[in-house]
Protein backbone atom coordinates (compact mmCIF):
# COMPACT_ATOMS: atom_id res chain seq x y z
CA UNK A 1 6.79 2.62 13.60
CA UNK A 2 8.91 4.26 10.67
CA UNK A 3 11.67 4.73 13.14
CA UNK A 4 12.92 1.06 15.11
CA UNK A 5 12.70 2.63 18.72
CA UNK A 6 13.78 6.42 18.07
CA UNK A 7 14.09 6.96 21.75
CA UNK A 8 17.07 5.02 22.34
CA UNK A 9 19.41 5.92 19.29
CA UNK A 10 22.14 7.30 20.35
CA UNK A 11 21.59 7.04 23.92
CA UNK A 12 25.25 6.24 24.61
CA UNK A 13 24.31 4.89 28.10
CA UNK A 14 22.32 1.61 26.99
CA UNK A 15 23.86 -1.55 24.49
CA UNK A 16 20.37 -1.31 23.21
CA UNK A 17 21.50 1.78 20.93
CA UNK A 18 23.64 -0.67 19.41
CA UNK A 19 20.36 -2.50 17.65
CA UNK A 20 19.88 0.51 16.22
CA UNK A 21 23.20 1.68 15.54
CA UNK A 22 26.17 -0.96 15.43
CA UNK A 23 28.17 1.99 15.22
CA UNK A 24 27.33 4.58 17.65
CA UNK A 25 29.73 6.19 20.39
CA UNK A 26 29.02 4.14 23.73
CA UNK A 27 30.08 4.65 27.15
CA UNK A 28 30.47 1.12 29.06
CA UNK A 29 32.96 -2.23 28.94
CA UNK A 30 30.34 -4.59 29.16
CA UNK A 31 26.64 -5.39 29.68
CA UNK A 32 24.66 -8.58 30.92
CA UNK A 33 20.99 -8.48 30.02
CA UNK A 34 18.40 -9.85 32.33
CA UNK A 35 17.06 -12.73 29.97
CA UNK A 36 13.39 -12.31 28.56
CA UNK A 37 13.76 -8.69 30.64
CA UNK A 38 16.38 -6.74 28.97
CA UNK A 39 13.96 -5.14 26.14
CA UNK A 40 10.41 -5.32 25.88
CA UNK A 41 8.89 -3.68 22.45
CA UNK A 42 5.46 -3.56 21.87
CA UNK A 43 4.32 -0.53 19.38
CA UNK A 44 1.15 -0.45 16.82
CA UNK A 45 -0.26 2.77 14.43
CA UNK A 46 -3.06 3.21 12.03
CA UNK A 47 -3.08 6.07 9.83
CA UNK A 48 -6.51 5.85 9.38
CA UNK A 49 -9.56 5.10 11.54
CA UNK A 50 -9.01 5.10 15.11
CA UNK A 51 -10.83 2.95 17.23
CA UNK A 52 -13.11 5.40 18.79
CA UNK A 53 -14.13 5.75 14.60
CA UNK A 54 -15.92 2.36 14.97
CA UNK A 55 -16.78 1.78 18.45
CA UNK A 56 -17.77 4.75 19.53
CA UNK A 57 -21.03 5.12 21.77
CA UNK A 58 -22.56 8.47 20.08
CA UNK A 59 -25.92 6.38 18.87
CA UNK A 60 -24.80 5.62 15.70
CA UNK A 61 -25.18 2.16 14.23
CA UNK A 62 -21.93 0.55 14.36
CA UNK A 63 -22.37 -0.70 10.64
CA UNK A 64 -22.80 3.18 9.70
CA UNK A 65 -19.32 4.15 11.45
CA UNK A 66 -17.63 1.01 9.69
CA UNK A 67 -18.66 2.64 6.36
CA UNK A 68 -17.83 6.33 6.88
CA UNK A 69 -14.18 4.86 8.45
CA UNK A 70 -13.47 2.83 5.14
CA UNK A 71 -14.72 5.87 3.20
CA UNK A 72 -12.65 8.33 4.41
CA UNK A 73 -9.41 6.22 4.19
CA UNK A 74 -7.25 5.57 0.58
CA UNK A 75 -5.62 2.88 -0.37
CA UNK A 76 -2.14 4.69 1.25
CA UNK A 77 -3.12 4.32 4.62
CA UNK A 78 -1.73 1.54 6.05
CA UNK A 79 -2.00 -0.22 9.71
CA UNK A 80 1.44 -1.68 11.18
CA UNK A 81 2.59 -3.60 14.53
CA UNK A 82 5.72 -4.70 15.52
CA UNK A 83 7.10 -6.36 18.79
CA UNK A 84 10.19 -7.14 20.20
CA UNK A 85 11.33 -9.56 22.69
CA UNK A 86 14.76 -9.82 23.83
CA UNK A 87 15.78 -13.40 25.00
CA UNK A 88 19.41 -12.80 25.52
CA UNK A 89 21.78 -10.07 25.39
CA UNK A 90 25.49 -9.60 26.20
CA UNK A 91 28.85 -7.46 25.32
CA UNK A 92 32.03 -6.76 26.35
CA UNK A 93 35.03 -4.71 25.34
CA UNK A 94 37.52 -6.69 23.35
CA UNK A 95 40.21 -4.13 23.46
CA UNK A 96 40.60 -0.61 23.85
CA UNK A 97 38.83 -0.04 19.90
CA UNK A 98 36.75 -3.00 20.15
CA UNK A 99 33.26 -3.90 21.10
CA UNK A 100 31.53 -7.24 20.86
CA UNK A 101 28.38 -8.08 21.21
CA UNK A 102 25.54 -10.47 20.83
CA UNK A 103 22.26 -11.91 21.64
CA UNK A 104 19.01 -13.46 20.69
CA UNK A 105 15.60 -11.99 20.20
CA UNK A 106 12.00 -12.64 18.79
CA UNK A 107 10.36 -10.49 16.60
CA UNK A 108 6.73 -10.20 15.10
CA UNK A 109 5.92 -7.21 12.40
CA UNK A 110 2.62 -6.61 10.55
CA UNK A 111 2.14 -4.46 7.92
CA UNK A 112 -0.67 -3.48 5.86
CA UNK A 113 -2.07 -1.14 3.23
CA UNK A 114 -6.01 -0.95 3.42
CA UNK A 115 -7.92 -2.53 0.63
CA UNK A 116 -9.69 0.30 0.22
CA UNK A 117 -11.60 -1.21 -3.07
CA UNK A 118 -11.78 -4.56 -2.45
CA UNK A 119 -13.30 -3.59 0.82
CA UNK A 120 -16.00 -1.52 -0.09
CA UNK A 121 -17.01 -3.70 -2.84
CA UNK A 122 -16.98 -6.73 -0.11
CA UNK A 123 -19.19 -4.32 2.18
CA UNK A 124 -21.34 -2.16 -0.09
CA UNK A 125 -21.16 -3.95 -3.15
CA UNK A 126 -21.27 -2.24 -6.34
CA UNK A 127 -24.49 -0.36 -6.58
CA UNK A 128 -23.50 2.87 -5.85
CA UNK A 129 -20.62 2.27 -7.97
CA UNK A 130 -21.54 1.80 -11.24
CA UNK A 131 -18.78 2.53 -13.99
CA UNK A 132 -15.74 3.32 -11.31
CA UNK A 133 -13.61 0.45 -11.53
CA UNK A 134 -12.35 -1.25 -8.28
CA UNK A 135 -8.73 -2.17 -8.15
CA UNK A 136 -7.62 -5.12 -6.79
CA UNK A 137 -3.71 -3.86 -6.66
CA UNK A 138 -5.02 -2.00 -2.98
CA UNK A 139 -4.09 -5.92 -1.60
CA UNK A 140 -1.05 -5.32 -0.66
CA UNK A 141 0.49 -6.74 3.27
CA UNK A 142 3.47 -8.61 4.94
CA UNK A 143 3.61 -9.88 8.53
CA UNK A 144 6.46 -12.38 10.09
CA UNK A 145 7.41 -14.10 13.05
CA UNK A 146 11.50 -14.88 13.50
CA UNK A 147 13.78 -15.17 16.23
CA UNK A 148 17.04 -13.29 15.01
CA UNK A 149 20.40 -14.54 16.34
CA UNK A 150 22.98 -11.86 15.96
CA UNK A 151 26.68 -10.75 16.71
CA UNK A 152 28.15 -7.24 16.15
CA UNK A 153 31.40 -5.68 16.49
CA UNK A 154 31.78 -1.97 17.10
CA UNK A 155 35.09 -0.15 16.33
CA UNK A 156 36.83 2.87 17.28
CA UNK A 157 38.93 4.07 14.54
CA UNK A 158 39.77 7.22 16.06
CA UNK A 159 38.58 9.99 18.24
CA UNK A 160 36.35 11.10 16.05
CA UNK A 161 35.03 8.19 13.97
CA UNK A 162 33.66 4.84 15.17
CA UNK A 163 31.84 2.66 12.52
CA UNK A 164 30.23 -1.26 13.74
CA UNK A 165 28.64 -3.69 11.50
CA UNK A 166 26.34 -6.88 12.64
CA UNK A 167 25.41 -9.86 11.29
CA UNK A 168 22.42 -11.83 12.13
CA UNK A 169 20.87 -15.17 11.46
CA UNK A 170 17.02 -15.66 10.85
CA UNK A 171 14.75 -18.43 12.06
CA UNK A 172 11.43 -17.59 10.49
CA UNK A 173 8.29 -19.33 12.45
CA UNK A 174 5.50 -17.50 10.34
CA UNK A 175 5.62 -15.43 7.07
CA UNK A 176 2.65 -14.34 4.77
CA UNK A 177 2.41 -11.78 2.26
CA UNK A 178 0.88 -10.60 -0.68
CA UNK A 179 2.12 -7.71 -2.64
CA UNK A 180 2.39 -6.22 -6.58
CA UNK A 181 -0.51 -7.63 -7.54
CA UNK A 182 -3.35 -7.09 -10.49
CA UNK A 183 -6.96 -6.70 -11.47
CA UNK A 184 -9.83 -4.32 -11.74
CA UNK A 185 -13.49 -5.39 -11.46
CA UNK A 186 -16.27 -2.59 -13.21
CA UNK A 187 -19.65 -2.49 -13.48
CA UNK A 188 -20.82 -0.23 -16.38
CA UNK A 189 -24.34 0.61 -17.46
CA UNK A 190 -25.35 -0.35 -20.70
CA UNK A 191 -28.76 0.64 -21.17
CA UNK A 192 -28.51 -0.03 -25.35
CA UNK A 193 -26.85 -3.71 -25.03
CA UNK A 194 -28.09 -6.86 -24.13
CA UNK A 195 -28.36 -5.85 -20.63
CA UNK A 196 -28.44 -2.99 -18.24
CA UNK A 197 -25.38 -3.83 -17.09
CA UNK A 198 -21.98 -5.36 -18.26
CA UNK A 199 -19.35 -7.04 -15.20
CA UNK A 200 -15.92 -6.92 -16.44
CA UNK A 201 -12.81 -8.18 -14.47
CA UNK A 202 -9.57 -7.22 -16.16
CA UNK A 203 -5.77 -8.61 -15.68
CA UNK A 204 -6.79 -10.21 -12.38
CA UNK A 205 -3.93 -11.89 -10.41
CA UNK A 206 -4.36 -11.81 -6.68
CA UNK A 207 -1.09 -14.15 -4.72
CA UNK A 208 -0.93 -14.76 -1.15
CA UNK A 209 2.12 -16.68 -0.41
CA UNK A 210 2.44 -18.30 3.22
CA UNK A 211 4.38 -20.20 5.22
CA UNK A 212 4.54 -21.86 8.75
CA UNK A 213 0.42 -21.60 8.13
CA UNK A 214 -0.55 -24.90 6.82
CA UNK A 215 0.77 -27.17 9.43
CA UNK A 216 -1.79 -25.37 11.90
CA UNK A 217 -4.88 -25.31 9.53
CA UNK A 218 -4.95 -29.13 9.01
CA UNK A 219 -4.60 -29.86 12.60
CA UNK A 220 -8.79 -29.33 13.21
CA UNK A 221 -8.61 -29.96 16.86
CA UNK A 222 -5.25 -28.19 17.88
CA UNK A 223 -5.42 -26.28 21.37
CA UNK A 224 -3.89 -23.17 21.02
CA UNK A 225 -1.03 -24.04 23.80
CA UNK A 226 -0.29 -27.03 21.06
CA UNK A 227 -0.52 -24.34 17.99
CA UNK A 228 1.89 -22.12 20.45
CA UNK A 229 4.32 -24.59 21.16
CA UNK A 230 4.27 -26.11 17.44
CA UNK A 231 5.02 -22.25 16.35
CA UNK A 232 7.95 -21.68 19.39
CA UNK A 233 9.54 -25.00 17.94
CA UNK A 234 10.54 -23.29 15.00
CA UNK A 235 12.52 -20.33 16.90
CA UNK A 236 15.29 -22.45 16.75
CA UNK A 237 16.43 -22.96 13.37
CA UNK A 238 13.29 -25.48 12.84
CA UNK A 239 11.46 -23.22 9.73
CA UNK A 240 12.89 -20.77 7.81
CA UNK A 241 16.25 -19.74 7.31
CA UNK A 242 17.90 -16.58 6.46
CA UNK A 243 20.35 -13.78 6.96
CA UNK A 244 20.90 -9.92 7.30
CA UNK A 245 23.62 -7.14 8.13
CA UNK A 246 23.26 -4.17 10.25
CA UNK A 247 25.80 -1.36 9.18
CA UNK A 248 26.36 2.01 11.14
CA UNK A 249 28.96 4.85 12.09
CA UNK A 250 28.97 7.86 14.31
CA UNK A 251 31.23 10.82 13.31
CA UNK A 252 32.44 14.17 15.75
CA UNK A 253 32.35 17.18 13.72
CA UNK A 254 33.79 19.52 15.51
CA UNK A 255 34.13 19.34 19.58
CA UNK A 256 30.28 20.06 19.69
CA UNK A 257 28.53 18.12 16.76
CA UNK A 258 28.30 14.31 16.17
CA UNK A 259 26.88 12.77 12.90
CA UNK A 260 25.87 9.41 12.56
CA UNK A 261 23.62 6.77 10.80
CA UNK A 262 22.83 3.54 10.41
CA UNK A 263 21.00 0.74 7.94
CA UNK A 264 19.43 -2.11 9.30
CA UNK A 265 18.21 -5.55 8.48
CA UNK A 266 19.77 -5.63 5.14
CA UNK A 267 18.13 -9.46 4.98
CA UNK A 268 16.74 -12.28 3.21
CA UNK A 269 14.40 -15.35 4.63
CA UNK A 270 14.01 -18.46 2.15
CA UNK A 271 10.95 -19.82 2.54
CA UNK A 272 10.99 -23.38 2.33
CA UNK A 273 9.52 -25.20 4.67
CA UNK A 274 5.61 -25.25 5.63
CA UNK A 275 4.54 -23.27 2.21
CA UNK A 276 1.11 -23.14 1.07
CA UNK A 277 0.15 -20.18 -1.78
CA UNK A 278 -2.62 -19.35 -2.71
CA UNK A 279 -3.07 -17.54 -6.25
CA UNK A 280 -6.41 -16.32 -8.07
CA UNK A 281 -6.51 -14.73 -11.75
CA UNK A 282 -7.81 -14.66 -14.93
CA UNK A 283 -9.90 -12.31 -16.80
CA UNK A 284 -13.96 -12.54 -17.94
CA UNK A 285 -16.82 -10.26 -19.38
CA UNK A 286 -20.49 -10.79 -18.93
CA UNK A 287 -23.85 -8.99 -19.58
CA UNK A 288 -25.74 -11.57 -17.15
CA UNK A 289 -27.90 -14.52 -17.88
CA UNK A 290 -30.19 -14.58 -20.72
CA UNK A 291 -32.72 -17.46 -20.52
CA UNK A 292 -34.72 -18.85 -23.25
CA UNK A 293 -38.06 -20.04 -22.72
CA UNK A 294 -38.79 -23.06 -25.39
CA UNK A 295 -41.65 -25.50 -25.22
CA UNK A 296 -41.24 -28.27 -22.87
CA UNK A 297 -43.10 -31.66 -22.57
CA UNK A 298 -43.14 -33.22 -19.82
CA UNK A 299 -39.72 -35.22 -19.91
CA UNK A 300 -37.79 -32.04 -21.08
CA UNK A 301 -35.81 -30.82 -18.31
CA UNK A 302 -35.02 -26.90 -18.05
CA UNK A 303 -31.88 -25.47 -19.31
CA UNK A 304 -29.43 -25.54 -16.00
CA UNK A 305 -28.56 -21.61 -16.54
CA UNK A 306 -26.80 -21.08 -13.14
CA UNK A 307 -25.01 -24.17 -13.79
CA UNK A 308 -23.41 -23.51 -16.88
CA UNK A 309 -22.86 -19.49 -15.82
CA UNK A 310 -20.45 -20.63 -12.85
CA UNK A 311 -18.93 -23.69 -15.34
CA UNK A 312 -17.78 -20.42 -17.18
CA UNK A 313 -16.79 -18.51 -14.65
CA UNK A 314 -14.37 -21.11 -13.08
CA UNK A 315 -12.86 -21.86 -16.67
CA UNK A 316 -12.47 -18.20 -16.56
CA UNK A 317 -11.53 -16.74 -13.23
CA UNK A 318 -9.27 -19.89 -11.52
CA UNK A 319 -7.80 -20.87 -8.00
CA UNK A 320 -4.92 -22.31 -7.34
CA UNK A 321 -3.06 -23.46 -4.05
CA UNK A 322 0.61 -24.59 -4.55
CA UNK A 323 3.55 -25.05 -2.37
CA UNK A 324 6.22 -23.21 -4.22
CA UNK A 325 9.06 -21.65 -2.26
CA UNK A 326 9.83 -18.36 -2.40
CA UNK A 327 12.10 -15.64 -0.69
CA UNK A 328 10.78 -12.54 1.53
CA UNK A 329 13.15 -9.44 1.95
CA UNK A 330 13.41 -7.77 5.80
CA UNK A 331 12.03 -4.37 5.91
CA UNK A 332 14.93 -2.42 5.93
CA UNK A 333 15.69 0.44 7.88
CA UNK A 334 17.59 3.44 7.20
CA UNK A 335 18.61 6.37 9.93
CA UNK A 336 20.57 9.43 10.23
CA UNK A 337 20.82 12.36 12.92
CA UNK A 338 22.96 14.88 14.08
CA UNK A 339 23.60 16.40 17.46
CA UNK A 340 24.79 18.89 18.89
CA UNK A 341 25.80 19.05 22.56
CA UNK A 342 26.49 21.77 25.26
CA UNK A 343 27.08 21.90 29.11
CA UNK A 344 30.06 20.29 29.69
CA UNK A 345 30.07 17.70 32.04
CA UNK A 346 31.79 17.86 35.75
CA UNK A 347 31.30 14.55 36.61
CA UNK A 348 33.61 12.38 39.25
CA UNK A 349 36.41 10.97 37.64
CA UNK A 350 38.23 8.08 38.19
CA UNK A 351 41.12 6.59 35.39
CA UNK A 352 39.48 3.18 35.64
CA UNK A 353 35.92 4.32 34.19
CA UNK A 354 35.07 4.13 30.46
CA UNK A 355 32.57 6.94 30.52
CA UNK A 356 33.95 9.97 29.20
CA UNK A 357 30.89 11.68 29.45
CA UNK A 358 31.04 15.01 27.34
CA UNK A 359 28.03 17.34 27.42
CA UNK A 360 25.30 17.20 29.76
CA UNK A 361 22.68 18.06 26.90
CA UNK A 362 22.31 17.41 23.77
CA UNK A 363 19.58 18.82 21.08
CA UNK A 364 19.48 16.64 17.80
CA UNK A 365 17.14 15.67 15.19
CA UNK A 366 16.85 12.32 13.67
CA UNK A 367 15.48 11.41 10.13
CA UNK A 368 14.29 7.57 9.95
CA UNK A 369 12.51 5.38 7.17
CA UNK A 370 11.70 1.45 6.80
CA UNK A 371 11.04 0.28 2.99
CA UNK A 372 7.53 -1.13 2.96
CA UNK A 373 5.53 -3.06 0.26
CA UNK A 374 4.43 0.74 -1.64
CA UNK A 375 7.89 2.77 -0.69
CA UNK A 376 9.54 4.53 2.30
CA UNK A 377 7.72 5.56 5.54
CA UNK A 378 9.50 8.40 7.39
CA UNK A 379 9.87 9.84 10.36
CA UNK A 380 11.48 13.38 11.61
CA UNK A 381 12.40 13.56 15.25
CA UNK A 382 13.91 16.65 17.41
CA UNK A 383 14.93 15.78 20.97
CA UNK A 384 16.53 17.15 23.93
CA UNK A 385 18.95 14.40 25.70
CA UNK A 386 19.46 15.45 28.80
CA UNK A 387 21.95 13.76 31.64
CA UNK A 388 20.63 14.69 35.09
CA UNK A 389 23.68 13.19 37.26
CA UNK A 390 25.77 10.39 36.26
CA UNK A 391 23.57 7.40 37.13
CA UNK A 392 20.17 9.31 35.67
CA UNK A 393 19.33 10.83 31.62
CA UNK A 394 16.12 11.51 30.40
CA UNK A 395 15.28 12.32 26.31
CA UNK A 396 12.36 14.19 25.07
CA UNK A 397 11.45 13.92 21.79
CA UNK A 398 8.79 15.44 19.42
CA UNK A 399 8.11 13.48 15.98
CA UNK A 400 6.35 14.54 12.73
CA UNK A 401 4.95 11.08 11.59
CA UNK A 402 1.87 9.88 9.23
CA UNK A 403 0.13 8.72 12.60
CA UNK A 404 0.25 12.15 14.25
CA UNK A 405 1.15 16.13 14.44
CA UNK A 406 1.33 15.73 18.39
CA UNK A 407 3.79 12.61 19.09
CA UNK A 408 5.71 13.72 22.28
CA UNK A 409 8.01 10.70 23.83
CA UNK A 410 9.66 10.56 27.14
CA UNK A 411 12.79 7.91 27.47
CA UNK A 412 14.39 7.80 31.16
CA UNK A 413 16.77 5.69 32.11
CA UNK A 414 18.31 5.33 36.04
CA UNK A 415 21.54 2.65 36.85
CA UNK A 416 21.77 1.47 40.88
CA UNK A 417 25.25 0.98 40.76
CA UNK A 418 25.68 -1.61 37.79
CA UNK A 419 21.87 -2.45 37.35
CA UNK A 420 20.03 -0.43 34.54
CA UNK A 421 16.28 -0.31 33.99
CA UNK A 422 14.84 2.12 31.46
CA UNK A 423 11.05 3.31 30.36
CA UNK A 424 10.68 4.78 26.88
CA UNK A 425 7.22 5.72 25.31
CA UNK A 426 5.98 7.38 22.34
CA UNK A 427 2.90 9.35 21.86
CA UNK A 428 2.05 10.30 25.69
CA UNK A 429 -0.79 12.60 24.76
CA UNK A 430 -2.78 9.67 23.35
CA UNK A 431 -2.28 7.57 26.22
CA UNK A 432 -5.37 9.10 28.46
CA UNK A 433 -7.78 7.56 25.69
CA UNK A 434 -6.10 4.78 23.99
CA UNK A 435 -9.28 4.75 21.51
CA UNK A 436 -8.88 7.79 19.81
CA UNK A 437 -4.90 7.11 19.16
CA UNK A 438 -3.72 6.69 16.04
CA UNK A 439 -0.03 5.17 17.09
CA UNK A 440 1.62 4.30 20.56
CA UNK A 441 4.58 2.68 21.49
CA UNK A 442 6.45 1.55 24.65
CA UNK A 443 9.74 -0.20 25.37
CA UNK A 444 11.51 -1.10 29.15
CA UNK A 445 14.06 -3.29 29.76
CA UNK A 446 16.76 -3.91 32.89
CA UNK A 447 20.19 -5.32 32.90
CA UNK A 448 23.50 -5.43 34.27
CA UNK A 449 26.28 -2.55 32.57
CA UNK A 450 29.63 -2.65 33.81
CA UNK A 451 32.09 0.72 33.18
CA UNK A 452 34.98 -0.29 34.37
């Protein structure tokens, strides 16, 4: 999603605003989060075909629907899935300005731009696209698997201003990517040369660097449990190393309006260990074969044609597999909102408790982007956050995205005297017929929060 889990920023309530925002306002003295149970993030958009596009029942051949789908998407849209897995989470309050806190979690994100080109040459071929050149530049994806080890501090300056900053630690398990690259391939008709038609491939240079990949493509027999637990021994500082910075602040107005923002994942992997690229390029013309038919006896052997066509063609257009390192950059993520809050609370008191809860509703809207291989993706939220009672809050929000006009999401969240569990989702009006969305999220968690 252009947003990393829009429902909970902000949410003053949860430490899980804190992954968003190292520096957002919070209301609590420590947490304890259930291990492998205090987030679950699963979320997954296409901007393009749907499903329902391909699989639909409506008597179509399938191989029909494939084609108008890839038609009717460009070389922008782009198909993305992330998931989150907390392992461990903690905080507590240092001091009466200070907040530390730090955990451990897993994350896979997927990210890709559809070939548009390269596709429909793959599935149609070229015969209905004679002199349009296809561009092999539409290649263009990323997609990791890490476990991020992390520790943040958040600080209260003043009444009004609190900034936070975290640092992490990257253990990449699986990387592969292939962006900024080259080519075009055309067809043109040349009814006046020496053939009807002449192929041309121009400035082609296609690289898909991996790594974690080729230790489980020469084991031929490995079981997927072995493939799993070769790819969970490198969560722990066995691949890839790297690190990253979190930065945020949150800023009071006036007595009603709050600013705040954050960056994330401002990070580098090396990739080192495990690499295996894979490059093609080069460049070649040709008008086709063009056989001569001379007199033979009967020890003359024909002229091997085919043979000396693809001779030329591999001296021309090459592969190459190396195992050069190389360094992938986090997709960073950038957000900023503003609030504004009315109601004011009447809620029990007691000089012990943190919580100094202010409003009982706030309205805001939130602006959020994450760099990706082609530029920013962005998304514009407006919510309501309401606080029902002192142990309950809900948060409505409605987002303008490239998945969707309609995205409604519903966050609540409910604490049983120090144990929390929250539900947040994102694009409830798809969820009746999964097949026909074109994004959905969801995220719950539980753990322990302690206010006094």
């Amino acid at each position: 999603m252009a947003q990393n889990k829009p429902l909970l920023f902000n949410v003053d309530d949860l430490p899980q605003t804190l992954m968003s925002n190292p520096g957002a306002q919070i209301n609590f003295t420590g947490h304890i989060g259930i291990p492998f149970f205090s987030q679950i993030h699963v979320s997954a958009g296409s901007t393009g075909a749907d499903l329902y596009d391909v699989f639909a029942d409506d008597g179509t051949n399938i191989n029909t629907r494939i084609r108008e789908a890839m038609r009717n998407m460009d070389s922008r849209d782009y198909f993305n899935v992330n998931q989150q897995w907390e392992v461990l989470s903690l905080g507590w309050k240092l001091d009466s300005r200070n907040y530390l806190s730090t955990g451990i979690y897993q994350e896979l994100d997927a990210f890709a731009y559809f070939p548009k080109d390269p596709a429909i040459l793959a599935n149609e071929g070229n015969n209905n696209y004679l002199d349009e050149p296809f561009y092999f530049d539409d290649v263009s994806f990323a997609g990791e698997i890490l476990t991020v080890y992390h520790l943040g501090i958040n600080h209260k300056f003043d009444k009004r201003l609190t900034v936070g900053a975290r640092a992490k630690l990257y253990s990449g398990i699986f990387n592969a990517e292939s962006t900024g690259n080259t080519g075009r391939f055309t067809t043109y008709t040349t009814p006046n040369g020496r053939n009807v038609y002449r192929h041309e491939v121009v400035d082609l240079d296609v690289l898909i660097n991996t790594s974690g990949f080729a230790p489980l493509k020469e084991e031929e027999e490995m079981t997927v449990e072995q493939a799993t637990a070769e790819l969970l021994s490198r969560s722990f500082f066995g691949g890839n190393v790297g690190f990253g910075l979190d930065l945020g602040l949150s800023y009071i107005l006036d007595e009603q309006f709050i600013l705040s923002g954050s960056v994330q994942d401002l990070g580098v992997v090396f990739q080192r260990q495990d690499v295996e690229n894979y490059r093609y390029f080069g460049a070649y013309e040709t008008s086709g074969l063009e056989p001569l038919f001379p007199d033979l006896n009967e020890n003359d052997e024909a002229i091997p044609y085919w043979d000396i066509f693809e001779d030329e063609v591999d001296r021309n257009l090459r592969d190459q597999t190396t195992n050069e390192s190389y360094t992938t950059w986090r997709p960073v993520k950038a957000n900023f909102a503003m609030e504004y809050g009315f109601g004011p609370a009447f809620l029990p008191c007691h000089y012990l408790s943190a919580k100094k809860v202010r409003y009982m509703n706030l309205l805001g809207m939130q602006l959020g982007g994450v760099k990706r291989p082609k530029g920013f993706v962005y998304t514009f939220t407006a919510y309501w956050d309401r606080k029902i009672n002192e142990n309950q809050r809900f948060k409505i929000a409605y987002s303008l995205d490239d998945y969707s006009l309609t995205n409604i999401g519903l966050m609540y969240t409910r604490t049983f005297n120090k144990f929390n569990v929250y539900l947040a989702a994102n694009n409830l009006l798809a969820f009746p017929n999964l097949a026909k969305a074109h994004s959905a999220s969801i995220q719950l968690g539980m753990q322990l929060i302690f206010n006094k």
